[in-house]
N, C-alpha and C. Protein backbone atom coordinates (compact mmCIF):
# COMPACT_ATOMS: atom_id res chain seq x y z
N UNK A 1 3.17 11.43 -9.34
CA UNK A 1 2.47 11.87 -8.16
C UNK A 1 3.35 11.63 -6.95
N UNK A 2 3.16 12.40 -6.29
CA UNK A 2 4.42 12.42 -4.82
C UNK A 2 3.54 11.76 -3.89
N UNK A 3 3.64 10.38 -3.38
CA UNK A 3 2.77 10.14 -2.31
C UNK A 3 3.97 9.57 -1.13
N UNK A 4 3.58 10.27 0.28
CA UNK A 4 4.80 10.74 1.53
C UNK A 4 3.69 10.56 2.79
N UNK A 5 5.00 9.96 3.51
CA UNK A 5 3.99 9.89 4.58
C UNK A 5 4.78 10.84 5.93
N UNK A 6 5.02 12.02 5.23
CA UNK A 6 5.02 13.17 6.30
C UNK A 6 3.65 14.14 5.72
N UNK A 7 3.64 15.36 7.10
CA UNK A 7 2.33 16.21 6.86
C UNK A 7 2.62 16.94 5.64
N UNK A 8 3.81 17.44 5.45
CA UNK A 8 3.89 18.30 4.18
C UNK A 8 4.87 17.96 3.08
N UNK A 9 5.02 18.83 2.66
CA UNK A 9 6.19 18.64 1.15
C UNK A 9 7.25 19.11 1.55
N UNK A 10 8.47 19.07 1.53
CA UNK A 10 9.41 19.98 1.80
C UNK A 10 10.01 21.00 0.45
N UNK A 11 9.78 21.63 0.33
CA UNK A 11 9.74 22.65 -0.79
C UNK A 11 8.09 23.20 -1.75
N UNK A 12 7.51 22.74 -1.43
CA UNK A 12 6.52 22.64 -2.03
C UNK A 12 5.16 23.24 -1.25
N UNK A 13 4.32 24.06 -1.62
CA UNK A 13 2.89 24.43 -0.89
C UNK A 13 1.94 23.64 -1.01
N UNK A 14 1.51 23.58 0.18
CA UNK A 14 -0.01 22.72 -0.01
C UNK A 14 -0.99 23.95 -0.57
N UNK A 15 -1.86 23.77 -1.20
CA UNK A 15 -2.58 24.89 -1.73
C UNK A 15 -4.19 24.37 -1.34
N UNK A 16 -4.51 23.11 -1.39
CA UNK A 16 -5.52 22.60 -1.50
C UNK A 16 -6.06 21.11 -0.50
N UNK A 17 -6.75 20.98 0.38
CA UNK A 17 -6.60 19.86 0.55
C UNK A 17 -8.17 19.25 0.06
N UNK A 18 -7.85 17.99 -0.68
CA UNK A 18 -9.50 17.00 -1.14
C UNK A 18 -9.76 16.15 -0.35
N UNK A 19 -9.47 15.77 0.80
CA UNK A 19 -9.86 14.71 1.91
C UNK A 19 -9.28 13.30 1.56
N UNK A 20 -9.41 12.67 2.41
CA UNK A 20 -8.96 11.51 2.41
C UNK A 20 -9.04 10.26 1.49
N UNK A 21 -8.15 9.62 0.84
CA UNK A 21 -8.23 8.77 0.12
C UNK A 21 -7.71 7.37 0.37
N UNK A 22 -8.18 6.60 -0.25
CA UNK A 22 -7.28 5.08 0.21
C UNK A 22 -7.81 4.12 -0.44
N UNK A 23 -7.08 3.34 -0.56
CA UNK A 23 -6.47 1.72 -1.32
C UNK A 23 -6.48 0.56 -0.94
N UNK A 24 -7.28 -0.60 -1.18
CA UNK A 24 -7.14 -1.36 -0.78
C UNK A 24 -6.17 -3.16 -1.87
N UNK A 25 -6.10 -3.57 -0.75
CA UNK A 25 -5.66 -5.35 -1.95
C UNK A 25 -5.87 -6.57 -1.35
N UNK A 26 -6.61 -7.31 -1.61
CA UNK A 26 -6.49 -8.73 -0.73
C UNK A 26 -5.95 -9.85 -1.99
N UNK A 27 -4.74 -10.21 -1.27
CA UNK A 27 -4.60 -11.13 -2.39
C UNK A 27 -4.15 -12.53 -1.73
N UNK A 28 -4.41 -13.76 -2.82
CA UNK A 28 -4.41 -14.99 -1.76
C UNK A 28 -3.44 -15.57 -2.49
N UNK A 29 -2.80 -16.34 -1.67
CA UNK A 29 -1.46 -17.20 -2.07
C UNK A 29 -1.92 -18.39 -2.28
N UNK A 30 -1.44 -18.93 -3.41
CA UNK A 30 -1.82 -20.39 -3.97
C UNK A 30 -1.66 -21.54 -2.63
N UNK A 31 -1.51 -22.70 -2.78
CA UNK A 31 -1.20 -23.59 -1.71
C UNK A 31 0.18 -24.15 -1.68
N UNK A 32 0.58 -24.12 -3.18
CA UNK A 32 2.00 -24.31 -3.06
C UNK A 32 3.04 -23.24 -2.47
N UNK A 33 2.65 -22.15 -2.78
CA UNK A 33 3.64 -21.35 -2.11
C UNK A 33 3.44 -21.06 -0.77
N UNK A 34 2.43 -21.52 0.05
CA UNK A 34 2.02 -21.62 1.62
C UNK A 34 2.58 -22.91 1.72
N UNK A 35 2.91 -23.98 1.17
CA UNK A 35 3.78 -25.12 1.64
C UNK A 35 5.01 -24.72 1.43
N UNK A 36 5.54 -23.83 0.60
CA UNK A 36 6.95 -24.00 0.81
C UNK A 36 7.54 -22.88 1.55
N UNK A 37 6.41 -21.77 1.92
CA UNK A 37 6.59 -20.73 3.08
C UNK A 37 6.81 -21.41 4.57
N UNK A 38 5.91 -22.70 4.70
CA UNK A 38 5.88 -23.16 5.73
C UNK A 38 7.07 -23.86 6.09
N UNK A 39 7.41 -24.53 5.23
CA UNK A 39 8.90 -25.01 4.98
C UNK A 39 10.26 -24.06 4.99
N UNK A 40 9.87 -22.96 4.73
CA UNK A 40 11.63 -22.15 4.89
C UNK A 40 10.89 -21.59 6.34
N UNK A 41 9.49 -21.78 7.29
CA UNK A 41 9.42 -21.12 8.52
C UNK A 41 10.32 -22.32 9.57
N UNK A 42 10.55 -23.53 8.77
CA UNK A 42 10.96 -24.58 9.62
C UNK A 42 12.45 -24.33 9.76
N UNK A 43 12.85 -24.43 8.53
CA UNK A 43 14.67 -24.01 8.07
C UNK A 43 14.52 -23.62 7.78
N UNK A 44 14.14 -21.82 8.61
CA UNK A 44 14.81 -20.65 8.60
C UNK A 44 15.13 -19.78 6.39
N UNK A 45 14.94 -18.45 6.75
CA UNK A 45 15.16 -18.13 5.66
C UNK A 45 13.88 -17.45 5.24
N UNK A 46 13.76 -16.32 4.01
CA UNK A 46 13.39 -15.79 3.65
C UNK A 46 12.33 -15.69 2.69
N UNK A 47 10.85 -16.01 2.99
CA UNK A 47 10.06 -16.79 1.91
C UNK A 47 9.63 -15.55 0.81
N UNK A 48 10.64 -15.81 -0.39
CA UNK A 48 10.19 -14.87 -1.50
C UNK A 48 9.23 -14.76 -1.75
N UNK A 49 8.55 -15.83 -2.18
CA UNK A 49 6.84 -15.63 -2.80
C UNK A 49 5.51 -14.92 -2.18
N UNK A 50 5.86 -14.85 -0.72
CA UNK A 50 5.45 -13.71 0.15
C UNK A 50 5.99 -12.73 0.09
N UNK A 51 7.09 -12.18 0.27
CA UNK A 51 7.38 -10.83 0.24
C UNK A 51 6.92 -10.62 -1.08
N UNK A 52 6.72 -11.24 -2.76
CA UNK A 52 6.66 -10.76 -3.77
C UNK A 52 5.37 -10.61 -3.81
N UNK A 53 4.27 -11.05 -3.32
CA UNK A 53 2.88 -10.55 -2.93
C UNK A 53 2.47 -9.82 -2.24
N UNK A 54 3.40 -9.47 -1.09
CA UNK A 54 2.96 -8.26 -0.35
C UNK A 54 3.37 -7.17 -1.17
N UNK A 55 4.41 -7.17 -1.87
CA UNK A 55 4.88 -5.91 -2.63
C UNK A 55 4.19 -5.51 -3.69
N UNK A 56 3.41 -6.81 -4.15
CA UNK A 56 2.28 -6.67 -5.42
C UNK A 56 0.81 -5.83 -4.65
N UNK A 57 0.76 -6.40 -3.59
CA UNK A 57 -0.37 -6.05 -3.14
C UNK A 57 -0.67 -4.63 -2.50
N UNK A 58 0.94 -4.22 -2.05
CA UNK A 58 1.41 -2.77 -1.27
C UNK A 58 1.19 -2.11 -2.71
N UNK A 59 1.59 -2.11 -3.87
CA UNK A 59 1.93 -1.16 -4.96
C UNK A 59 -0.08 -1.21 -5.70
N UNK A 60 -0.49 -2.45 -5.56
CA UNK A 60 -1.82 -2.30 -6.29
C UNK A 60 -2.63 -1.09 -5.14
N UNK A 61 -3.13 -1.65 -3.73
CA UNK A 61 -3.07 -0.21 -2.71
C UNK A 61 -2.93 0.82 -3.40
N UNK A 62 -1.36 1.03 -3.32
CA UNK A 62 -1.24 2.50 -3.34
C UNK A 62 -1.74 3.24 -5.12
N UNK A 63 -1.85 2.67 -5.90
CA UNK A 63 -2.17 2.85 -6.87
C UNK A 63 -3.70 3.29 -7.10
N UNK A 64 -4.75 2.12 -6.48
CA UNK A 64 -5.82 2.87 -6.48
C UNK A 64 -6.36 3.72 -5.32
N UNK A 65 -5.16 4.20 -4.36
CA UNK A 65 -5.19 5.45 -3.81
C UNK A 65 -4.78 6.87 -4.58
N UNK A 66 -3.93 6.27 -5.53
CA UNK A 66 -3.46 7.33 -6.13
C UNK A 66 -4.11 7.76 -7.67
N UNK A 67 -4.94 6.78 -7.87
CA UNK A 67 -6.04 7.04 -8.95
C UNK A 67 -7.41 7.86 -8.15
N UNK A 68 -7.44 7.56 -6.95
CA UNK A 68 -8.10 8.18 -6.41
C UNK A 68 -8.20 9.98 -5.94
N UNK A 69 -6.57 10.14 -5.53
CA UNK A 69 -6.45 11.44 -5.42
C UNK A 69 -6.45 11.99 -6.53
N UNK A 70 -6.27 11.59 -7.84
CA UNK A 70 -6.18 12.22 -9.25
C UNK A 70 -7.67 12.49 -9.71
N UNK A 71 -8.42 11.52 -9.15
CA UNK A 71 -10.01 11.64 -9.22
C UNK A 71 -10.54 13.21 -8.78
N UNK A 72 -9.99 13.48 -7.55
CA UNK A 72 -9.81 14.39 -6.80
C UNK A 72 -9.58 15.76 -7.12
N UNK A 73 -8.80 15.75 -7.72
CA UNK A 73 -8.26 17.06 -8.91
C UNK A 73 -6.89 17.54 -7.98
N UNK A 74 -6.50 15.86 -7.01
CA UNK A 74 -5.29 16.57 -6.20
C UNK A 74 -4.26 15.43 -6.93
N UNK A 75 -2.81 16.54 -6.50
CA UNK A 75 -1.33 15.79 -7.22
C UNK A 75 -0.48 15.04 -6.47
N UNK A 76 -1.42 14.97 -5.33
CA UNK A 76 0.36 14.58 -4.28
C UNK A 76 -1.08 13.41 -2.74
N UNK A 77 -0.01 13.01 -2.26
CA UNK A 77 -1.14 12.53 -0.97
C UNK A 77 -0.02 12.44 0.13
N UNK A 78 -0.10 12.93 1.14
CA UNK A 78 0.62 13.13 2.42
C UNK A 78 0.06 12.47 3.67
N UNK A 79 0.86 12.13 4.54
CA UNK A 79 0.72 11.47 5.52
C UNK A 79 0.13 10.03 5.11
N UNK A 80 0.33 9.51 4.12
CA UNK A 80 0.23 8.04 3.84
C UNK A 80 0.81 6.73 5.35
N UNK A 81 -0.27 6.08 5.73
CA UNK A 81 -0.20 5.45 6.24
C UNK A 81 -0.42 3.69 5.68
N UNK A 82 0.65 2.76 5.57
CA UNK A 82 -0.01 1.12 5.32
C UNK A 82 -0.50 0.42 6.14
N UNK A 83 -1.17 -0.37 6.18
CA UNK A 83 -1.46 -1.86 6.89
C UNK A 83 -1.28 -2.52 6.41
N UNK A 84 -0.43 -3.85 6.99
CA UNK A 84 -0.41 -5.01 6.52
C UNK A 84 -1.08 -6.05 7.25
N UNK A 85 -2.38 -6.92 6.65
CA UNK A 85 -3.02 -7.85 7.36
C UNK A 85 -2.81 -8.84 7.00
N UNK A 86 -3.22 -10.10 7.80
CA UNK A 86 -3.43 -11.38 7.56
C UNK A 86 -5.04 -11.64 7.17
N UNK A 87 -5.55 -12.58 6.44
CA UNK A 87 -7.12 -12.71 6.66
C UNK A 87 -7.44 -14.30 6.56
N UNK A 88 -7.04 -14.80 7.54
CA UNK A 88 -7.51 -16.39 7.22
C UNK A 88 -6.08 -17.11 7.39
N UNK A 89 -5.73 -18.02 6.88
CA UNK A 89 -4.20 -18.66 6.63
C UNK A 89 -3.20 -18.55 5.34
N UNK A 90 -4.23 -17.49 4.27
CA UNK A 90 -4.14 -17.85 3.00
C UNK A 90 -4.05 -16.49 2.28
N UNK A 91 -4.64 -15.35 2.85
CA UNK A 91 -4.85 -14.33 2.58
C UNK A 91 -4.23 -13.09 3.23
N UNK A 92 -3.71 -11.86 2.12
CA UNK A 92 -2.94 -10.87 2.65
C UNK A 92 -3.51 -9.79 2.30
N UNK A 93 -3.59 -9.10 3.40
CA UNK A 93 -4.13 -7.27 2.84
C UNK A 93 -3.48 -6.45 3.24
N UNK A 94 -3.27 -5.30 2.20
CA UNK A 94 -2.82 -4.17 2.36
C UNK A 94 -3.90 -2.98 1.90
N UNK A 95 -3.58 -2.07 2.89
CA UNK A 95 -4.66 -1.16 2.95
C UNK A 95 -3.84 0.34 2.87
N UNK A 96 -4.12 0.71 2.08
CA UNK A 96 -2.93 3.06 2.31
C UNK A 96 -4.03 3.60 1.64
N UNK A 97 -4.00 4.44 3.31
CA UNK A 97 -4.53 5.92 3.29
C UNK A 97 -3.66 7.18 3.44
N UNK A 98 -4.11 8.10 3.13
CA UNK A 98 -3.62 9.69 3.20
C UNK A 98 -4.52 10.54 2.79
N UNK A 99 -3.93 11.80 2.66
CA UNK A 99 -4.79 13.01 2.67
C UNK A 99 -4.31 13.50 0.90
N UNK A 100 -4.83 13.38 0.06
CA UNK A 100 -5.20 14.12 -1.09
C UNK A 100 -4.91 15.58 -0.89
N UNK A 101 -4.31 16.18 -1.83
CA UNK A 101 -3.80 17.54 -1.77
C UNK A 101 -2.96 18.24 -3.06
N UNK A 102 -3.42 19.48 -3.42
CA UNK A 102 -3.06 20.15 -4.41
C UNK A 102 -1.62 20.37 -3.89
N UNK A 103 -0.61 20.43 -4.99
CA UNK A 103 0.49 21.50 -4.17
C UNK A 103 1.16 21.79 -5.05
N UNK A 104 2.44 22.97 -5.50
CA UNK A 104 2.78 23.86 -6.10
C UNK A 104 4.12 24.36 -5.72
């Protein structure tokens, strides 16, 4: 499934559009890996175990957006937009929407 976050395809026709679809993920980080996030925020550096949850949580999103447009009877979703939230001290959400659409 082609999911893009421009209005169209470049080679490709939109034929159909099914309305809007979207994905959500809240996922919470243990306490150890919020202590040792807090710790590389002190000395500097790159806290893996966050980025590897946001990326879990960006791909689960877009997935049941994209089970969604298939629900749809559409192949592709355009103009995909993410959010990335905070929810508490502990908790991360990611949210993608777009527009569902046949194309050919």
């Amino acid at each position: 499934m082609l999911i893009l976050t421009t209005p169209t395809i470049e080679g490709k026709t939109i034929v159909k559009y099914h309305g809007l679809v979207s994905g959500q993920a809240i996922m919470g980080a243990n306490l150890f890996k919020d202590l040792f996030a807090r710790v590389r925020d002190v000395v500097g550096g790159r806290s893996a175990s966050y980025e590897q949850e946001l990326r879990r949580a960006k791909d689960l999103a877009m997935k049941e957006m994209a089970d969604e447009c298939t629900s749809l009877g559409g192949n592709a979703i355009v103009g995909v937009d993410l959010d990335f939230e905070t929810i508490g001290e502990s908790m991360l959400m990611v949210s993608a929407s777009g527009t569902a659409v046949s194309c050919q």
